[in-house]
N, C-alpha and C. Protein backbone atom coordinates (compact mmCIF):
# COMPACT_ATOMS: atom_id res chain seq x y z
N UNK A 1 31.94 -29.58 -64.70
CA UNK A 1 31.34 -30.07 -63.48
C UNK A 1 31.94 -29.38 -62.27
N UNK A 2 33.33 -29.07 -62.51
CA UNK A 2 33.87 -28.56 -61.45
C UNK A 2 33.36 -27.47 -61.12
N UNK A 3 33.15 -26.57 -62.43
CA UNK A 3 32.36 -25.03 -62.27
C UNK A 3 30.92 -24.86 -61.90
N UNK A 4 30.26 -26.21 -62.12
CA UNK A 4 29.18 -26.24 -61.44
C UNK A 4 29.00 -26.65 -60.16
N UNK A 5 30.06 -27.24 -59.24
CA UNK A 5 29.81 -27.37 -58.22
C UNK A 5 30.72 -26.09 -57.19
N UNK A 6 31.86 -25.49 -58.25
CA UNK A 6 32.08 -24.03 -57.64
C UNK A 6 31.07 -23.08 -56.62
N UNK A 7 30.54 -23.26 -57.99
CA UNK A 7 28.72 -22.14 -57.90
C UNK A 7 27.69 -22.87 -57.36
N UNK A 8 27.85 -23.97 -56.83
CA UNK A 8 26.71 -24.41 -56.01
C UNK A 8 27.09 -24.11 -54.60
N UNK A 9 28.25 -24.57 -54.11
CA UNK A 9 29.23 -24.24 -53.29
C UNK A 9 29.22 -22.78 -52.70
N UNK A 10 29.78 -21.81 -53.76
CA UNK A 10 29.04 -20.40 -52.98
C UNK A 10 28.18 -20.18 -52.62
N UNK A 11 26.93 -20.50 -53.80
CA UNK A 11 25.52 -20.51 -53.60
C UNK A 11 25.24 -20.68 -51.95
N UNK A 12 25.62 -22.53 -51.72
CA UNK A 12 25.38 -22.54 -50.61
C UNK A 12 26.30 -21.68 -49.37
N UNK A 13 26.77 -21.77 -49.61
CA UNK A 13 28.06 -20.65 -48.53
C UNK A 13 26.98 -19.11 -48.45
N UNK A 14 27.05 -18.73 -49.15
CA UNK A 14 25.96 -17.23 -49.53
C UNK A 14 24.24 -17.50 -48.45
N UNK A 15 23.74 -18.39 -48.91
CA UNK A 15 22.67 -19.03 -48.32
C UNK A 15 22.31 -18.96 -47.12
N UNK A 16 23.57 -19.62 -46.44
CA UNK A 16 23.92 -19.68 -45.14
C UNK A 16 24.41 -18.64 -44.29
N UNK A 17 25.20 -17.68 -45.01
CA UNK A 17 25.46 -16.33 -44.43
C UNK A 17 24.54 -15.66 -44.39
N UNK A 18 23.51 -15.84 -45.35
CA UNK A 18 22.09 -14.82 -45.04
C UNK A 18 21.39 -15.56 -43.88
N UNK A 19 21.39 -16.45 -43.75
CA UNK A 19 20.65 -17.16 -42.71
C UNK A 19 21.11 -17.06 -41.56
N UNK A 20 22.43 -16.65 -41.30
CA UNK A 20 22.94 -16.84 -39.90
C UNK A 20 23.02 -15.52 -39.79
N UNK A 21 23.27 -14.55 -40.57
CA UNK A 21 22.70 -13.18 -39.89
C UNK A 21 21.52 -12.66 -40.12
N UNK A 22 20.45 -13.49 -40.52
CA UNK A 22 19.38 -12.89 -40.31
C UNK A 22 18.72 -13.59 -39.17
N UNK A 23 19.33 -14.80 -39.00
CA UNK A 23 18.92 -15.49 -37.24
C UNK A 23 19.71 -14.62 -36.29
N UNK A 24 20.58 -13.87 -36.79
CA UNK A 24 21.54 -12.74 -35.45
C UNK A 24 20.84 -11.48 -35.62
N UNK A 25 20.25 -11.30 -36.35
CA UNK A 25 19.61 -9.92 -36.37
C UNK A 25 18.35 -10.19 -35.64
N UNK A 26 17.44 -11.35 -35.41
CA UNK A 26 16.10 -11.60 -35.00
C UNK A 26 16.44 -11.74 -33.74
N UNK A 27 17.75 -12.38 -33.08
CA UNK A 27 17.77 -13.00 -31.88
C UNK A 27 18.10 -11.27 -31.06
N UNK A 28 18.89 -10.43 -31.65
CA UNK A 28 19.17 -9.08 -31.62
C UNK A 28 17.90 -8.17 -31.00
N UNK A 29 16.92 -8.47 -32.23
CA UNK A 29 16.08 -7.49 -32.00
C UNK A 29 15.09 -8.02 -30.45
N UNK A 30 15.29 -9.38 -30.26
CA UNK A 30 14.68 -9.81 -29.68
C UNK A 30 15.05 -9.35 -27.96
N UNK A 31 16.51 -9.76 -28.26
CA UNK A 31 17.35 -9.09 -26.92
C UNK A 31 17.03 -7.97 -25.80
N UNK A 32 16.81 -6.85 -27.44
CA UNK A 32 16.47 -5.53 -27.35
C UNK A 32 15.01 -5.51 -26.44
N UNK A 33 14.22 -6.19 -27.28
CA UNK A 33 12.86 -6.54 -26.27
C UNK A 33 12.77 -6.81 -25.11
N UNK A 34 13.66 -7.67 -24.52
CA UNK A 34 13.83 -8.44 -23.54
C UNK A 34 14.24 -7.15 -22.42
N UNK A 35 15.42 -6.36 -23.36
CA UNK A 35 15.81 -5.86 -21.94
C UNK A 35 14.70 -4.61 -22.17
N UNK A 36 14.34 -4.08 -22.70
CA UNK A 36 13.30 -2.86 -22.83
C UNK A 36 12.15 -3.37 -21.70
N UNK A 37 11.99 -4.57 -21.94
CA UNK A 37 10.73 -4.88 -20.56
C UNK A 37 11.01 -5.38 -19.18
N UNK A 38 12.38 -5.31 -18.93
CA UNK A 38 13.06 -5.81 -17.98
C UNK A 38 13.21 -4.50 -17.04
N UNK A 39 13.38 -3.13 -17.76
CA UNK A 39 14.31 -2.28 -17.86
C UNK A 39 12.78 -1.22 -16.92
N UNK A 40 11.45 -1.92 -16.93
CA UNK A 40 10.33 -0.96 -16.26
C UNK A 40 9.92 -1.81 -15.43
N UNK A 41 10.65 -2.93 -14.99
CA UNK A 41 10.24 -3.98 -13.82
C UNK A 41 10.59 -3.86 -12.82
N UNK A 42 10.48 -3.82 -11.71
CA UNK A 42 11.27 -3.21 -10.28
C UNK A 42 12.31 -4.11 -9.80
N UNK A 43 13.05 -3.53 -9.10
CA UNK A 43 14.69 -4.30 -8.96
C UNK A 43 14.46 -4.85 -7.50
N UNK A 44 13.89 -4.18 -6.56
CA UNK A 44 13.52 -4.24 -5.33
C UNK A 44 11.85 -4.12 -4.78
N UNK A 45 11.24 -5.29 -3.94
CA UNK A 45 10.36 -5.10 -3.41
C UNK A 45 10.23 -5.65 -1.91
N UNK A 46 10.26 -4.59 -1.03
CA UNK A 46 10.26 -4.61 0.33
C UNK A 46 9.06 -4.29 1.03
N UNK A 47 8.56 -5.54 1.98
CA UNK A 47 7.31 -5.26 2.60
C UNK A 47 7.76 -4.67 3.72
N UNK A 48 6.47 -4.25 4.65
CA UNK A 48 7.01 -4.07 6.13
C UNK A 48 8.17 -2.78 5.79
N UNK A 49 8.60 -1.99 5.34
CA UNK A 49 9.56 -0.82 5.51
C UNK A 49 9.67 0.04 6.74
N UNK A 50 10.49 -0.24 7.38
CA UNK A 50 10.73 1.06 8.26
C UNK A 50 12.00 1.53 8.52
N UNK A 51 12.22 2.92 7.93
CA UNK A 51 13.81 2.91 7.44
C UNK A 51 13.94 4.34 8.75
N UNK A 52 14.58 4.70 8.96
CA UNK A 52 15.24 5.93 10.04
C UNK A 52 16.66 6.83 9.16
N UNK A 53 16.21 8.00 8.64
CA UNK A 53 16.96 9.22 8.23
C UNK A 53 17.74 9.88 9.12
N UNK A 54 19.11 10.12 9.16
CA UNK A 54 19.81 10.97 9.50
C UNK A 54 20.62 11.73 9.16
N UNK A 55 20.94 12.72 9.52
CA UNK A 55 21.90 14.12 8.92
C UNK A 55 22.80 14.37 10.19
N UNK A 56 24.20 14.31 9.70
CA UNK A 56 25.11 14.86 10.82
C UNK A 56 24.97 13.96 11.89
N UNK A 57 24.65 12.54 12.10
CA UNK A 57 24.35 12.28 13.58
C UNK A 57 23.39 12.38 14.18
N UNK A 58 22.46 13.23 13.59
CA UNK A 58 20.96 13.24 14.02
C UNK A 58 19.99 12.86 13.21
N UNK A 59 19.05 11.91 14.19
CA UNK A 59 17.73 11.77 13.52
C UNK A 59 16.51 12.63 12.65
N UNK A 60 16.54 12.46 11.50
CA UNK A 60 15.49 13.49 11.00
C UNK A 60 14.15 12.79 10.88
N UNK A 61 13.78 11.68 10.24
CA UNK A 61 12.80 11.12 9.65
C UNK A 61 12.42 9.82 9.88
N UNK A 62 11.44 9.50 9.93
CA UNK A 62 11.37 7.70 10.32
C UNK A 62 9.88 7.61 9.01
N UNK A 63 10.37 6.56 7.76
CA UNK A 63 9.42 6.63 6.93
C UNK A 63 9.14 5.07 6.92
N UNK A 64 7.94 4.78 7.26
CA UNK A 64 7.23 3.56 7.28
C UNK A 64 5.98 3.20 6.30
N UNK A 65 6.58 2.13 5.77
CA UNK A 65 5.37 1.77 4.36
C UNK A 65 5.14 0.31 4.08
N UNK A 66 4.04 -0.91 4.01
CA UNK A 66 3.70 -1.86 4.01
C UNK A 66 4.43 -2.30 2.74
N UNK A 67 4.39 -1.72 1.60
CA UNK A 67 5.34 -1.95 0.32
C UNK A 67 5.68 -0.90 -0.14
N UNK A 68 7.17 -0.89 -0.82
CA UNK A 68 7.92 0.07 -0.80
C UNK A 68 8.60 -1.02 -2.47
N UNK A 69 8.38 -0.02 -3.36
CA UNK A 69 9.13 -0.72 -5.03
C UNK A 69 10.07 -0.30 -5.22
N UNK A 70 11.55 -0.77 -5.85
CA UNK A 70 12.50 0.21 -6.53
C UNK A 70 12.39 -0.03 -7.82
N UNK A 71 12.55 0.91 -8.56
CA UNK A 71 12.60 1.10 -10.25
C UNK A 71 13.89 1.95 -10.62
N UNK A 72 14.63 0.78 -10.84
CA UNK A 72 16.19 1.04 -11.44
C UNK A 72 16.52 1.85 -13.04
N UNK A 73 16.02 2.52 -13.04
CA UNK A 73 15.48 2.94 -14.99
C UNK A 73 16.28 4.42 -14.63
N UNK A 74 16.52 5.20 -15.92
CA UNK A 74 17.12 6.01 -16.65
C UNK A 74 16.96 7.42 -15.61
N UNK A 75 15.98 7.37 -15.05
CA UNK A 75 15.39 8.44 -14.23
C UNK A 75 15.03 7.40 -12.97
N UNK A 76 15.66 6.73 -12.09
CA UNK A 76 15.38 6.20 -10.85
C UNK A 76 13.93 6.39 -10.27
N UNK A 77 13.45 5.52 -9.57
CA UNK A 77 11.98 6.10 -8.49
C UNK A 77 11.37 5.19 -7.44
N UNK A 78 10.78 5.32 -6.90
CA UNK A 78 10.68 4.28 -5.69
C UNK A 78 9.15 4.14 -5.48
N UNK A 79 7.94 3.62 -5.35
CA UNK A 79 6.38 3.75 -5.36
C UNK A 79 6.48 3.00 -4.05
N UNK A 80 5.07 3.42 -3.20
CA UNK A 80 4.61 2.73 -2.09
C UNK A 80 3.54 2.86 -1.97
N UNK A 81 2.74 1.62 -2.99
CA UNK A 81 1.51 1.96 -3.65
C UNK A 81 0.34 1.43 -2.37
N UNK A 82 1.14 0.47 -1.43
CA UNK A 82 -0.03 0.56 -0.08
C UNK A 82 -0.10 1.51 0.95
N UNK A 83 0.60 2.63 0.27
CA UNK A 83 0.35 3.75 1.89
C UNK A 83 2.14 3.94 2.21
N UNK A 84 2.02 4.98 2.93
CA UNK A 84 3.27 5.74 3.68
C UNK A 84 2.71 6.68 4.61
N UNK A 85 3.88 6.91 5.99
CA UNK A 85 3.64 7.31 6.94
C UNK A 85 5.26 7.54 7.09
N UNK A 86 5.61 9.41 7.23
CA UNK A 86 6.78 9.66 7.06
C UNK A 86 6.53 10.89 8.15
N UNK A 87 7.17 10.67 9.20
CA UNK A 87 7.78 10.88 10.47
C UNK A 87 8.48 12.13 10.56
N UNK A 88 8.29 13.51 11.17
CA UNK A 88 9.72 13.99 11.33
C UNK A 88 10.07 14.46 12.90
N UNK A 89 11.02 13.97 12.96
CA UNK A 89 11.46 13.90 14.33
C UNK A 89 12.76 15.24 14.41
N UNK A 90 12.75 15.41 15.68
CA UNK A 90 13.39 16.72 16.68
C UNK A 90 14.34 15.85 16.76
N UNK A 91 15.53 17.41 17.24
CA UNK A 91 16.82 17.10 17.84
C UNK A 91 16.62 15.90 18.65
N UNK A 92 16.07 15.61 19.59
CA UNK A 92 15.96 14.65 20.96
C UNK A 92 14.77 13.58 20.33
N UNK A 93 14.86 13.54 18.88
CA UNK A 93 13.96 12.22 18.25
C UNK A 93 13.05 11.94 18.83
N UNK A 94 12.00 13.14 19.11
CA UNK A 94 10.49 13.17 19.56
C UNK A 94 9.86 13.84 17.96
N UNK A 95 8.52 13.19 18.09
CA UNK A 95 7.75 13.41 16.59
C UNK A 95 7.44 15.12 16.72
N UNK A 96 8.15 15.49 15.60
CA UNK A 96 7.39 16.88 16.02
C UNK A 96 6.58 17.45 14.16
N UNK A 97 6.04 16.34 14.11
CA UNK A 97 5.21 16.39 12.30
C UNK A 97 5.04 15.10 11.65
N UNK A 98 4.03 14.71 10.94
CA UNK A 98 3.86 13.71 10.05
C UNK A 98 3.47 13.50 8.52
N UNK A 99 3.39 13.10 7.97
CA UNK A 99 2.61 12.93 6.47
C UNK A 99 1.94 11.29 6.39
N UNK A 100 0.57 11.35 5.92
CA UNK A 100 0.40 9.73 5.83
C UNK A 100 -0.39 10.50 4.10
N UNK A 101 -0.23 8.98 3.89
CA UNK A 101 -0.86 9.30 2.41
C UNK A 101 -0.91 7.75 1.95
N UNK A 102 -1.96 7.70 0.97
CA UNK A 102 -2.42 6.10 0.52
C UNK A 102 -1.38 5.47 -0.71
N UNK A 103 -0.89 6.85 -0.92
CA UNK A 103 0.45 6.20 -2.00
C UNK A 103 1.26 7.06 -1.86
N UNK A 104 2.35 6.79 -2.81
CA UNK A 104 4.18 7.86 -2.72
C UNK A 104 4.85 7.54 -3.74
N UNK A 105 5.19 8.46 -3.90
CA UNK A 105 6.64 8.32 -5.03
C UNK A 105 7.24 8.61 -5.07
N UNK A 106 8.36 8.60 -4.68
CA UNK A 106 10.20 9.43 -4.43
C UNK A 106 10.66 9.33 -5.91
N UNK A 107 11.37 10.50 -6.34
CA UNK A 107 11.99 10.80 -7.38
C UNK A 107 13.39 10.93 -6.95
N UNK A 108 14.07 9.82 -6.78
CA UNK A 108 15.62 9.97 -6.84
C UNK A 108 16.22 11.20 -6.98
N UNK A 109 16.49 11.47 -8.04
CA UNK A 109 17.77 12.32 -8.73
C UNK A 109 16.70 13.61 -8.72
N UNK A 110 15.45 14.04 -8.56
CA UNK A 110 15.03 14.95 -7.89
C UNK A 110 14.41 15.73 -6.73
N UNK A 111 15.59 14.41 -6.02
CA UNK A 111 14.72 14.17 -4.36
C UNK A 111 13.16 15.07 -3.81
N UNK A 112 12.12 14.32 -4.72
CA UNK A 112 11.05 14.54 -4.61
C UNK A 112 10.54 13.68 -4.04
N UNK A 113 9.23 13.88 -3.37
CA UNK A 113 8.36 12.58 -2.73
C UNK A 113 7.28 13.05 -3.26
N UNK A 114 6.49 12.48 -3.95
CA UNK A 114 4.68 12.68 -4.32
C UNK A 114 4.23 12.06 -3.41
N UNK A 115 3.10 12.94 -2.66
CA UNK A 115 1.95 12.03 -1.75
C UNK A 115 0.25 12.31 -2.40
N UNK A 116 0.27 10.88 -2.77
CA UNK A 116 -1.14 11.03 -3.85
C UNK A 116 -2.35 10.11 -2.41
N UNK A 117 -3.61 10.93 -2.57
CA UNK A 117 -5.00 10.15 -2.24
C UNK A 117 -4.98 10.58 -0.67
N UNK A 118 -5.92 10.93 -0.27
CA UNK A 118 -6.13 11.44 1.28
C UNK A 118 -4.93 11.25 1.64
N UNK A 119 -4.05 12.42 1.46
CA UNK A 119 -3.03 13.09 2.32
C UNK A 119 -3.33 13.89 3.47
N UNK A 120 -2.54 13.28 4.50
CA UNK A 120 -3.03 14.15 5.73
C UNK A 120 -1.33 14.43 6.45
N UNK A 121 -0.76 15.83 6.23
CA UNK A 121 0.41 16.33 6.94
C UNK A 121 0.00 17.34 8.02
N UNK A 122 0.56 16.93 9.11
CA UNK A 122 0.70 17.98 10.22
C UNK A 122 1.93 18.07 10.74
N UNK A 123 1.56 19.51 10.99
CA UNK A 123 3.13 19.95 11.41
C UNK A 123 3.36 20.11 12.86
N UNK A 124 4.41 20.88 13.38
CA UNK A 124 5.00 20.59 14.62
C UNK A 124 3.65 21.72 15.76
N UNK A 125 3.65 22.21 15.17
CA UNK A 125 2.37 22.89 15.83
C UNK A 125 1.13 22.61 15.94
N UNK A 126 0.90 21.28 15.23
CA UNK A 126 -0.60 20.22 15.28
C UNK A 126 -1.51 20.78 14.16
N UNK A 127 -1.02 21.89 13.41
CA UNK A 127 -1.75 22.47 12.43
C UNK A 127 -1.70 21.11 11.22
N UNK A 128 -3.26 20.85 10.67
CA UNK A 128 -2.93 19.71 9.92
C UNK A 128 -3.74 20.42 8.12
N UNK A 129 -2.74 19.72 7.42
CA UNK A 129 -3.23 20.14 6.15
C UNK A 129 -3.54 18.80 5.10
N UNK A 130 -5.08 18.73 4.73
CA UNK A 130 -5.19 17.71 4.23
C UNK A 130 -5.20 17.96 2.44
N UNK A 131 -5.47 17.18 1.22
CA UNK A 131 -5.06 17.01 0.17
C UNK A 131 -5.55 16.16 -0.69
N UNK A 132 -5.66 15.58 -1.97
CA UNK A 132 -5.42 14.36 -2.82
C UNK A 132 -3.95 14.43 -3.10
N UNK A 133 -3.01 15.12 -3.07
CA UNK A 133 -1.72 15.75 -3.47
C UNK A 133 -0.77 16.51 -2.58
N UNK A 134 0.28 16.32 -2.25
CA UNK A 134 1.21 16.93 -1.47
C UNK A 134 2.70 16.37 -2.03
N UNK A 135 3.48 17.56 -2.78
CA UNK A 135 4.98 16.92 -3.03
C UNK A 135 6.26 17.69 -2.37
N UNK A 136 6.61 17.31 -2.01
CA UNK A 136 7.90 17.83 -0.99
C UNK A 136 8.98 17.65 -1.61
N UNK A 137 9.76 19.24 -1.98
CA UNK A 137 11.17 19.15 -3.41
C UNK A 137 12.60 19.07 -2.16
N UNK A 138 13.17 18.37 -1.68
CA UNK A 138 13.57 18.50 -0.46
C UNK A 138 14.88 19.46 -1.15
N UNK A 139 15.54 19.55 -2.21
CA UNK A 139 15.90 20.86 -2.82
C UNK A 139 16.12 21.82 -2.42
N UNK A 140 14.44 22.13 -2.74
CA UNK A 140 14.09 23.30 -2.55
C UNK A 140 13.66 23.88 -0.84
N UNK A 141 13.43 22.31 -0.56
CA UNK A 141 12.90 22.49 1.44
C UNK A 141 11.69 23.81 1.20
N UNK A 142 10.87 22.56 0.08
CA UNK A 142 9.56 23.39 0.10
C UNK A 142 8.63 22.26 -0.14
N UNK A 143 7.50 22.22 0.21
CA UNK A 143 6.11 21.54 0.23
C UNK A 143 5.02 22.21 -1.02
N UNK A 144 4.53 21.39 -1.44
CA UNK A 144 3.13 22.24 -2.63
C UNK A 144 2.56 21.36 -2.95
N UNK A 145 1.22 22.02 -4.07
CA UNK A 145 0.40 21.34 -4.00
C UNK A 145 -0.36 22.27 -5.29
N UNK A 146 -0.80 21.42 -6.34
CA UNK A 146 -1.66 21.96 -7.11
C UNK A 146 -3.08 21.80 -7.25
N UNK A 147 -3.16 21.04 -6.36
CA UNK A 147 -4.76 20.30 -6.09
C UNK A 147 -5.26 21.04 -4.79
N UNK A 148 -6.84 21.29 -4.83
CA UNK A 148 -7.16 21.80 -3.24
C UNK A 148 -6.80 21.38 -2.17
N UNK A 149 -6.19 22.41 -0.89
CA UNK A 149 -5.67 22.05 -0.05
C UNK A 149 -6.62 22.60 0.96
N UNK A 150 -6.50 21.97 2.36
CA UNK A 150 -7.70 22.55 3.31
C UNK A 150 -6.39 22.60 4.47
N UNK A 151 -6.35 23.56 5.48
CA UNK A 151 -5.56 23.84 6.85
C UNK A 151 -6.30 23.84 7.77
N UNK A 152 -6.05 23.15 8.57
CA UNK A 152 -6.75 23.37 10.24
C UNK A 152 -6.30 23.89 11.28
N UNK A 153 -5.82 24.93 11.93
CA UNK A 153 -5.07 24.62 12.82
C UNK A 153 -5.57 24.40 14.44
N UNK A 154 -5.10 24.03 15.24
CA UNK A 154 -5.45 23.85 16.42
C UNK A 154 -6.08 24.48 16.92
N UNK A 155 -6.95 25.72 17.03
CA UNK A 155 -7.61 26.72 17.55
C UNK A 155 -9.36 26.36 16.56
N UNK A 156 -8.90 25.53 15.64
CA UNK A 156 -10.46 25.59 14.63
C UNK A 156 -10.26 26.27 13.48
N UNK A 157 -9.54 27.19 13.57
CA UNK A 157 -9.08 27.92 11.90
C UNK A 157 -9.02 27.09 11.14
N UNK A 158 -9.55 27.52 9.88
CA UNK A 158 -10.04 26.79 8.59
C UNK A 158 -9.29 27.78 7.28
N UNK A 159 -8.61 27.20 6.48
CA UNK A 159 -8.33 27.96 5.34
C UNK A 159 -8.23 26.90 4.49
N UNK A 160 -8.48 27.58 3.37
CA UNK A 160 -8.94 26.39 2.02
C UNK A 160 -8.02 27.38 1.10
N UNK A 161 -7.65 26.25 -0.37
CA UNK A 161 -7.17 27.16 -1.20
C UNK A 161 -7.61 25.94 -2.57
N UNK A 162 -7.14 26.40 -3.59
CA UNK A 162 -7.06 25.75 -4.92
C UNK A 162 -5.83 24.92 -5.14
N UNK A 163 -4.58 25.77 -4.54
CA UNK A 163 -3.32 25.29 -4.62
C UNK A 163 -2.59 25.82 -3.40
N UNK A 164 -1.19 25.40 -3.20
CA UNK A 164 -0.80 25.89 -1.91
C UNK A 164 0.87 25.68 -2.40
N UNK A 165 1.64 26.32 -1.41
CA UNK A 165 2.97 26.55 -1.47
C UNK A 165 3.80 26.65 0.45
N UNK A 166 4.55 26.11 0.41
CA UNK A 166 4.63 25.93 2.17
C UNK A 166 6.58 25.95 2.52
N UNK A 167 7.29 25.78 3.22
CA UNK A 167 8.47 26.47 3.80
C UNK A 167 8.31 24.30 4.17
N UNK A 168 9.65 23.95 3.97
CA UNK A 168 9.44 22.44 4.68
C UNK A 168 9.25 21.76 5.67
N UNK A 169 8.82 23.09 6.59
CA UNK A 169 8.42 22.86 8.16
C UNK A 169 6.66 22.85 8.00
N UNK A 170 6.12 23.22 6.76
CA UNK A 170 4.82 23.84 6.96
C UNK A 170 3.94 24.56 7.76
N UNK A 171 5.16 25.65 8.11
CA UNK A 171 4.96 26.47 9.17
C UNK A 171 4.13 28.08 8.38
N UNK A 172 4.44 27.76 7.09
CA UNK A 172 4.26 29.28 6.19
C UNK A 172 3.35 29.10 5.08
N UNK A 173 2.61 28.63 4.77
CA UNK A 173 1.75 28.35 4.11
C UNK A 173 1.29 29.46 3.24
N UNK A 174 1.60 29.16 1.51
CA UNK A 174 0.88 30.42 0.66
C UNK A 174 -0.46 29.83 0.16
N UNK A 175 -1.38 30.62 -0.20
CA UNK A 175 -2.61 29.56 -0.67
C UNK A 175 -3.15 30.65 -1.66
N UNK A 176 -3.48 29.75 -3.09
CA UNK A 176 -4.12 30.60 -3.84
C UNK A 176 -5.69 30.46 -4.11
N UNK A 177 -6.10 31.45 -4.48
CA UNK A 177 -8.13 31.36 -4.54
C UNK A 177 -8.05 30.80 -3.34
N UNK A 178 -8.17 31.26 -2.21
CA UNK A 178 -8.17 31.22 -0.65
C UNK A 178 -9.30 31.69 0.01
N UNK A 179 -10.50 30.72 0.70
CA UNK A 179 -11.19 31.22 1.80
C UNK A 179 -11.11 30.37 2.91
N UNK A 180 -11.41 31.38 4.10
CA UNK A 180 -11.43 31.00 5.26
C UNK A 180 -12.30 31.15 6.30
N UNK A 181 -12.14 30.31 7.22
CA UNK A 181 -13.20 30.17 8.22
C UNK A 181 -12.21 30.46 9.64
N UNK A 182 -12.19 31.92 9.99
CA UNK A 182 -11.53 32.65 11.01
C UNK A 182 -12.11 32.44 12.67
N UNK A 183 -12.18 32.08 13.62
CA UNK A 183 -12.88 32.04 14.97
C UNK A 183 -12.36 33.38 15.64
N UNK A 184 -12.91 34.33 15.94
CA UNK A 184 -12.56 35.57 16.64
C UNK A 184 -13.72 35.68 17.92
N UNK A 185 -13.06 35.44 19.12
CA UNK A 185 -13.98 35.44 20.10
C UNK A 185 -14.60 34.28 20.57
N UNK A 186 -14.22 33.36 19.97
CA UNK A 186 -15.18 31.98 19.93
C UNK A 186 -16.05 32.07 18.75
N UNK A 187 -16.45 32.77 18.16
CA UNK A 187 -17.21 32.63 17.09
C UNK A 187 -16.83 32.75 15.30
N UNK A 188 -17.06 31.94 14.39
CA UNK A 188 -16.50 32.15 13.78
C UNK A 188 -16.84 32.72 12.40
N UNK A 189 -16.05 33.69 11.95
CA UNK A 189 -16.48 34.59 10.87
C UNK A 189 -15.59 34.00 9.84
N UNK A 190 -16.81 33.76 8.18
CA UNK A 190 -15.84 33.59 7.07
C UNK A 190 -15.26 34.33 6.38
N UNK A 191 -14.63 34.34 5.12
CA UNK A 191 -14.26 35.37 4.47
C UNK A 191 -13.55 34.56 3.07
């Protein structure tokens, strides 16, 4: 009797160890779930944004956005899926360029900004270049664009391209499969 209640005894002991780690392995995997969907949820959401950039003491940028997300994940990023309006201001913090666009996406750790959906940037010379697309590698302190881009500049000049490539002032503009609508004289010739 004794040997039969030995072996019932392990039995149950055995029983129970499968049970309590297979309730630690479920609650485990479950964990795992938990934080995997936690882990693409945003950490920060700020309405009303209006933040002011500076370098050295001076004002560079004033970027204003109705909502502004943070996404704390493996590769950082920030969305401002109602619109942005990003400012760049002169030594003496007068506007001398803008970007508005219906959405954004800053890439942290590749200090990128995507500007997606009627993008409209103009630069300090009033020359304005519109878009579905405009990303600025601040890196590189270059502007591009793989989507058609159209230029205006203040005189009526018209240049169109397929894609575009620009200096971060958007003072230099490269444009590929490029035509234009030139005004010489007041009148204007395409090409």
């Amino acid at each position: 009797m004794a040997k039969k209640l030995h072996i019932s005894t392990t039995l149950i002991t055995a029983l129970f160890a499968v049970m309590l780690f297979s309730a630690c392995e479920n609650d485990i995997n479950k964990i795992q779930e938990i934080a995997a969907a936690d882990a693409t949820k945003p950490i920060q959401r700020t309405t009303d944004l209006d933040v002011i950039f500076s370098d050295s003491a001076l004002v560079k940028f004033r970027l204003r956005s109705p909502l502004f997300i943070e996404y704390q994940v493996k590769e950082p990023y920030s969305t401002m899926p109602k619109g942005v309006k990003i400012t760049s201001l002169d030594k003496d913090a007068k506007e001398n360029g803008n970007i508005v666009s219906d959405s954004a996406c800053m890439r942290n750790n590749n200090k990128l900004i995507e500007f997606y959906k009627n993008v409209v940037a103009t630069n300090s010379e009033g020359t304005v270049y519109k878009s579905e697309e405009l990303i600025w590698d601040q890196n590189k302190k270059i502007y591009y664009s793989n989507k058609p881009v159209e230029m205006t500049k203040v005189g009526g000049d018209i240049m169109r391209g397929t894609s575009f490539t620009s200096d971060d002032k958007l003072q230099h503009p490269i444009f590929q499969n490029s035509t234009a609508v030139i005004h010489v004289n007041g009148d204007a010739v395409s090409q």
